[in-house]
Protein backbone atom coordinates (compact mmCIF):
# COMPACT_ATOMS: atom_id res chain seq x y z
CA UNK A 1 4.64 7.47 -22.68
CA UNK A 2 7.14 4.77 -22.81
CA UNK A 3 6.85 1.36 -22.98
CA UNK A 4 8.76 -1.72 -22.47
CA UNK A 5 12.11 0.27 -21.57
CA UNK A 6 14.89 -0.94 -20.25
CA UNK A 7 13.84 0.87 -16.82
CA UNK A 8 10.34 -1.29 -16.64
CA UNK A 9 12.77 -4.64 -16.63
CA UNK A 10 15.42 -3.31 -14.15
CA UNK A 11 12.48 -2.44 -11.59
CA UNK A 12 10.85 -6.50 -12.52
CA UNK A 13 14.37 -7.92 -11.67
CA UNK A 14 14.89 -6.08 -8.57
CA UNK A 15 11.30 -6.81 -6.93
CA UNK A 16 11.96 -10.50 -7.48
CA UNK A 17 15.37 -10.13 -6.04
CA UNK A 18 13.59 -8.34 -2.43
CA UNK A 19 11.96 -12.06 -2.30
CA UNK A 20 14.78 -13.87 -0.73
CA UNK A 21 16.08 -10.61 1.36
CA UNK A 22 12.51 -9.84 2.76
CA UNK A 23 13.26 -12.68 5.77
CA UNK A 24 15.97 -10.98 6.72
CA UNK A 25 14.02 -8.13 7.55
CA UNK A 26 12.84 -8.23 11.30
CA UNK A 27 9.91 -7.10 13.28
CA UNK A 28 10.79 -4.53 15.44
CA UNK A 29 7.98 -4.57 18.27
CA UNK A 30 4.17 -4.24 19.06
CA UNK A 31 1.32 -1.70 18.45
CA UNK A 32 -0.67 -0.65 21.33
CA UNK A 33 -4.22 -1.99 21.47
CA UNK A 34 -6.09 1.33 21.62
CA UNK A 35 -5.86 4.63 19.57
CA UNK A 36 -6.65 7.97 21.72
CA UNK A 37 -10.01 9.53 20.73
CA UNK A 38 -9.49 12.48 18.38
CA UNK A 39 -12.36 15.55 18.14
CA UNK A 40 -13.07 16.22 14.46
CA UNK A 41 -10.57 19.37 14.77
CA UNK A 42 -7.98 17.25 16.02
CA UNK A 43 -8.23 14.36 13.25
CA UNK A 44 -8.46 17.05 11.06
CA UNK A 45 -4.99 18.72 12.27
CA UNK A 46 -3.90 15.50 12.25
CA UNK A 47 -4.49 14.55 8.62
CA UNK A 48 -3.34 18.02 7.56
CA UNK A 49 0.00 17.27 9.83
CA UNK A 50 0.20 13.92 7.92
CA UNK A 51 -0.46 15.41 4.63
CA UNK A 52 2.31 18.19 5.51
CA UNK A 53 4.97 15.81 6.49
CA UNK A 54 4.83 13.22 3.29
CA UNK A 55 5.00 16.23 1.01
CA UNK A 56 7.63 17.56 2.66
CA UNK A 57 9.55 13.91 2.55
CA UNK A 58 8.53 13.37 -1.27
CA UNK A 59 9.44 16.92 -2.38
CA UNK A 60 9.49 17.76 -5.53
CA UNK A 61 9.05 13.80 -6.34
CA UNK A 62 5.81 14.07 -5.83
CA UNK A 63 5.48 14.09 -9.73
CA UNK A 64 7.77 11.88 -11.83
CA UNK A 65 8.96 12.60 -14.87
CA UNK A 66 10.96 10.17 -16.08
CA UNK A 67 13.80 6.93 -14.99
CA UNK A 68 15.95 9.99 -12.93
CA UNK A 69 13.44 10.93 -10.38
CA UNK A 70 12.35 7.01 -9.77
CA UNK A 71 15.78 6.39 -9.06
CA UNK A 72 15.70 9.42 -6.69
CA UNK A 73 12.13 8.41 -4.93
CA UNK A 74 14.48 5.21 -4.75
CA UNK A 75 17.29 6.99 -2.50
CA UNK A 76 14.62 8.39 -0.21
CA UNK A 77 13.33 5.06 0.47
CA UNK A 78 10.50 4.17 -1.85
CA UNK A 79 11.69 1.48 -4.57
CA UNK A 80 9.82 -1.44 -4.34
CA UNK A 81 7.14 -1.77 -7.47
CA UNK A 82 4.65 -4.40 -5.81
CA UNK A 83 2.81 -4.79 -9.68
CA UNK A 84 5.24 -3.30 -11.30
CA UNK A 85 4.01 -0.16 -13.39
CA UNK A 86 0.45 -1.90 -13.59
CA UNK A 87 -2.25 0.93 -12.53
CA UNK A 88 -4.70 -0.77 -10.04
CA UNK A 89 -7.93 1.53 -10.75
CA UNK A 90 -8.70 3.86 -7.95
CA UNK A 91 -5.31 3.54 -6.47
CA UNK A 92 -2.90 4.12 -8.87
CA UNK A 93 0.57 2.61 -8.90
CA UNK A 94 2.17 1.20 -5.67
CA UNK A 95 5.62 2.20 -4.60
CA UNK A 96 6.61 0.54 -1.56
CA UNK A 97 9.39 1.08 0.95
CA UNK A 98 12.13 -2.30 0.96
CA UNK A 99 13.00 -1.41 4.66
CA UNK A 100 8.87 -2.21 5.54
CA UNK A 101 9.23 -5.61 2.97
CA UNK A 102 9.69 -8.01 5.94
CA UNK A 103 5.57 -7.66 6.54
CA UNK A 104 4.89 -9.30 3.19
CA UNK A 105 6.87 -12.79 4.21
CA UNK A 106 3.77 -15.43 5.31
CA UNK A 107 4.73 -17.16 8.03
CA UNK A 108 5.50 -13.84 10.20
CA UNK A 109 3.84 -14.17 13.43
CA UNK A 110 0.48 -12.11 13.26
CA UNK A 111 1.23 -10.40 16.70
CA UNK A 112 4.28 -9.40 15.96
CA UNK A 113 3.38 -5.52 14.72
CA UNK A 114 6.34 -3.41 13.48
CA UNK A 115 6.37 -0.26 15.78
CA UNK A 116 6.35 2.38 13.28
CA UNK A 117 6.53 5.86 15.36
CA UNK A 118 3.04 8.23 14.48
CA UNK A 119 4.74 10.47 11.37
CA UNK A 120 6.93 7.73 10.28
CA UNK A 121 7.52 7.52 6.49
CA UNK A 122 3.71 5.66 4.77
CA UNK A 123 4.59 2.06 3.62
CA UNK A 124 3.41 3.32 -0.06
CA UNK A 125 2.91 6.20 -2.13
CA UNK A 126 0.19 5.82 -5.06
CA UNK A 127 0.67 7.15 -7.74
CA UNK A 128 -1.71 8.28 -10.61
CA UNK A 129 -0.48 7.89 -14.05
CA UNK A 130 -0.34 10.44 -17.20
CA UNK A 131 -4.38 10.97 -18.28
CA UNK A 132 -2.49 10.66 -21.81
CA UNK A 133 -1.38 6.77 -20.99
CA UNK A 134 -2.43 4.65 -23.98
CA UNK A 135 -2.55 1.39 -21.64
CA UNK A 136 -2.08 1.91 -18.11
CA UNK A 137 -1.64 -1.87 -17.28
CA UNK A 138 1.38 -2.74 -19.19
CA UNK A 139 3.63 -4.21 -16.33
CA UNK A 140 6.75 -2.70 -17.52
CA UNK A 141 6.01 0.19 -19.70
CA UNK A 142 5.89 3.37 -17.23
CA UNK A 143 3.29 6.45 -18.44
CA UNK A 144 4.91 9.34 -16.96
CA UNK A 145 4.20 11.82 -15.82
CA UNK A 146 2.74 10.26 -12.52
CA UNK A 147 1.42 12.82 -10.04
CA UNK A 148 1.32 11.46 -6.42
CA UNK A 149 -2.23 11.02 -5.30
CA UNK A 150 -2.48 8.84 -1.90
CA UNK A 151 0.14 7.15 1.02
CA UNK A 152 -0.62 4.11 2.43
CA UNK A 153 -0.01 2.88 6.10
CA UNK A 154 0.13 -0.83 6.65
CA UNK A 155 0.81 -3.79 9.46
CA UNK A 156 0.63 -7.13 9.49
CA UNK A 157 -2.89 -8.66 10.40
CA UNK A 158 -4.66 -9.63 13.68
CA UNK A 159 -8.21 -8.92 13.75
CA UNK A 160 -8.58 -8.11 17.44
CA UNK A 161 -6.57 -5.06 17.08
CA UNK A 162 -6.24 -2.56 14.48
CA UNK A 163 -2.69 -0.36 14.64
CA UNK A 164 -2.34 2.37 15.95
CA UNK A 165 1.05 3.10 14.40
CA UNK A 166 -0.11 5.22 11.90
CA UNK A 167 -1.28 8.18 14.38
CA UNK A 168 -4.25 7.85 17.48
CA UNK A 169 -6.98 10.15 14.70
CA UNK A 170 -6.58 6.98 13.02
CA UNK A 171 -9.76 4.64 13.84
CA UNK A 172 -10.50 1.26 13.55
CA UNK A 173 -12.82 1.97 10.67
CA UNK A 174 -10.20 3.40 8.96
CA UNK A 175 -7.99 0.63 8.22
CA UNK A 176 -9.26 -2.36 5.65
CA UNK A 177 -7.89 -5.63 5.42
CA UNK A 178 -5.87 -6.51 2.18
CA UNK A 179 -6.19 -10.17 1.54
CA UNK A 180 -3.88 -12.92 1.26
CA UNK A 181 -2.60 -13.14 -1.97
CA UNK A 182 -0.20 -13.14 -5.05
CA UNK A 183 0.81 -10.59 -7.39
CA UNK A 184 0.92 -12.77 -10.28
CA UNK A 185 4.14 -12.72 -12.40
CA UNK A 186 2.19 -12.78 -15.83
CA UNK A 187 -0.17 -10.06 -15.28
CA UNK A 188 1.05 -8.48 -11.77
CA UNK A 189 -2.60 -8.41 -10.85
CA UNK A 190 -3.37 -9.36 -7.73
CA UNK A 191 -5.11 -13.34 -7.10
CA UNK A 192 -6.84 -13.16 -3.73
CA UNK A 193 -6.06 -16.84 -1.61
CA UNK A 194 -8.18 -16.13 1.14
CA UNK A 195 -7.41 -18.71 4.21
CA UNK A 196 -9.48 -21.76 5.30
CA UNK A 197 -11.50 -20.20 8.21
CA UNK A 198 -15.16 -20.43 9.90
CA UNK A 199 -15.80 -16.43 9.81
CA UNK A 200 -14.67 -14.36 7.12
CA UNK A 201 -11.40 -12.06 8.66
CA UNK A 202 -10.81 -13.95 11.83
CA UNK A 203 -8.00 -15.55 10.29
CA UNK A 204 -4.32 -14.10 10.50
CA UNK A 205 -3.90 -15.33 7.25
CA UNK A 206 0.06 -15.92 7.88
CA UNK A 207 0.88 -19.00 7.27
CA UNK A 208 2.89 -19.88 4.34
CA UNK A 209 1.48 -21.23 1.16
CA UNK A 210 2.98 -21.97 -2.39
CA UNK A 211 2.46 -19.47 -5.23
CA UNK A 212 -0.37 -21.02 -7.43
CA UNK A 213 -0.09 -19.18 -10.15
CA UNK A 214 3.55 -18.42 -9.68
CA UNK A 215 4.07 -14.81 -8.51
CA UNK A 216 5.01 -12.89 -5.32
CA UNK A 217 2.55 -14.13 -2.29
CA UNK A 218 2.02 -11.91 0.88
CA UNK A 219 -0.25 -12.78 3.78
CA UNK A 220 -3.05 -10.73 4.70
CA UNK A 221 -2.15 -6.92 6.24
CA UNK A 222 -3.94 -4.29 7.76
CA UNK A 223 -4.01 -1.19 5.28
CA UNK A 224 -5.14 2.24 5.70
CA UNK A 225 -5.14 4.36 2.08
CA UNK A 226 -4.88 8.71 2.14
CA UNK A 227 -5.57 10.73 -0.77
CA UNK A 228 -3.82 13.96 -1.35
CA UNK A 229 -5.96 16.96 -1.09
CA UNK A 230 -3.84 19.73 -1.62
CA UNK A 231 -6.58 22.17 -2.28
CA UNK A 232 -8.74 21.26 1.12
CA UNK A 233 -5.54 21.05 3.42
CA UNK A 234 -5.91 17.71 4.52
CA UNK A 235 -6.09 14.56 3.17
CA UNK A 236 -8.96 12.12 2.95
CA UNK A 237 -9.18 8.50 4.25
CA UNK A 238 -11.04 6.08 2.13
CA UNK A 239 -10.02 2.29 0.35
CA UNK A 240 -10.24 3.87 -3.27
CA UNK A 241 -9.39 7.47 -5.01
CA UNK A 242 -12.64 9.13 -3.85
CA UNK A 243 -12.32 11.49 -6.92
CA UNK A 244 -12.56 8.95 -9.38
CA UNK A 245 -9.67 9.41 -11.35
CA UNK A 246 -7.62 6.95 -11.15
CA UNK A 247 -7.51 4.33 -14.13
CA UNK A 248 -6.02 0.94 -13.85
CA UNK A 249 -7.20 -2.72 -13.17
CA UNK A 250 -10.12 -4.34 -11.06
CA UNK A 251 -9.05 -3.39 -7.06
CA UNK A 252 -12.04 -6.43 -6.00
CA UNK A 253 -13.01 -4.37 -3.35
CA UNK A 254 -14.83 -6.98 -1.58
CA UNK A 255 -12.78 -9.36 -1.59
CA UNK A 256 -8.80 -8.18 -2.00
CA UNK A 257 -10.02 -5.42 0.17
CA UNK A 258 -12.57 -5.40 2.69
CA UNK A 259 -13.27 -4.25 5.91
CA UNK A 260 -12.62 -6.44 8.96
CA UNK A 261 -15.95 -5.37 10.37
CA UNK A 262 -18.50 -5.15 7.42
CA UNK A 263 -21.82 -4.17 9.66
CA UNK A 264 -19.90 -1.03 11.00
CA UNK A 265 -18.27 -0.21 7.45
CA UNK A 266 -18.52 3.48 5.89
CA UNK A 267 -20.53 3.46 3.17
């Protein structure tokens, strides 16, 4: 376990340095409004596929030792720390891909969903940290080892349709909605800022706001979370770890997640 290294600051100064490029960062088309119905077989090949093709793009990096193979997750695309090396409990710690950034800038039109071909590179990896971590939500003290335990798929928001980006097994139900927000620069938790609107979720949630408390702020986005299950064959879809062993901060499921259509839900 290491804390407050040298590393933890580097990765704090480059994620405030993505603020002012993430404009420059353009969306690149639309999502279709329908998925293509999927037999349980097929979602299940599907998720295996899935499963199959982020191992095979992680490699080896699927655990992380130590400064040398973040830097490496870095050259493969993966290098933006959206709470730094804060643990959000039941999803681990976020790694994010810079060249997907451009999603997070409010103001982005709503409609305007990058087209993301099915088996495209997840917009995260989670991460869980070492079971031997003292204080998993020190911002810039890493606990290595972390063992990959979930990918995330993600879009910017429009209620009427859900994407489709992420591969047609994917449903509707799938995907939650992660709120408007800011990852707050003192704690890197997250502060939901949930937009002025009649019905909860109808709301793009785009337009641009100050930082109150200062921090990063992102609109809301669609987000779709899938947990590792080496053992199985195929991944799982659910908002949180659904093994329960993930440690870290508050997620406020309910409100910094929740799903866009609450009466149809899973349970």
């Amino acid at each position: 376990m290491v804390k407050h290294t040298a590393l933890g600051r580097i990765f704090m100064v480059a994620g405030l340095l993505m603020i002012p490029l993430l404009t420059a960062l353009p969306s690149t088309g639309r999502a279709s409004v329908q998925a293509g119905a999927c037999t349980a077989p097929e979602r299940r090949a599907a998720l295996a596929e899935d499963q199959r093709q982020v191992l095979e793009r992680v490699g080896s990096l699927s655990t992380l030792r130590g400064p040398k193979d973040v830097v490496a997750l870095a050259q493969r695309g993966w290098s933006v720390l959206p709470h730094q090396w804060v643990s959000v409990r039941g999803m681990g710690v976020a790694i994010g891909r810079a060249d997907g950034a451009g999603m997070l800038v409010p103001g982005l039109p709503s409609r305007a969903i990058p087209s993301t071909p099915p088996g495209g590179p997840p917009f995260l990896l989670m991460y869980r940290p070492s079971p031997a971590a003292a204080d998993v939500t020190d911002p810039y003290g890493p606990d290595f080892p972390y063992e990959l335990a979930a990918w995330a798929y993600a879009a910017p928001y429009d209620h009427d349709r859900h994407p489709t980006t992420a591969g047609a097994c994917f449903t509707r139900s799938d995907w939650w909605v992660h709120e408007r927000g800011i990852h707050d620069f003192r704690t890197w938790d997250m502060v939901p800022v949930p937009p002025a609107e009649r019905v909860h979720g109808q709301d793009p949630g785009n337009e641009p706001f100050a930082p109150d408390p200062p921090g990063v702020p992102h609109p809301r986005l669609w987000t779709l979370h899938v947990w590792l299950d080496r053992d199985a064959g195929a991944p799982s879809v659910a908002v949180v770890d659904p093994h329960h062993s993930t440690p870290g901060i508050d997620p406020h499921i309910g409100v910094a997640f929740f799903p866009p259509d609450p009466d149809t839900a899973p349970r």
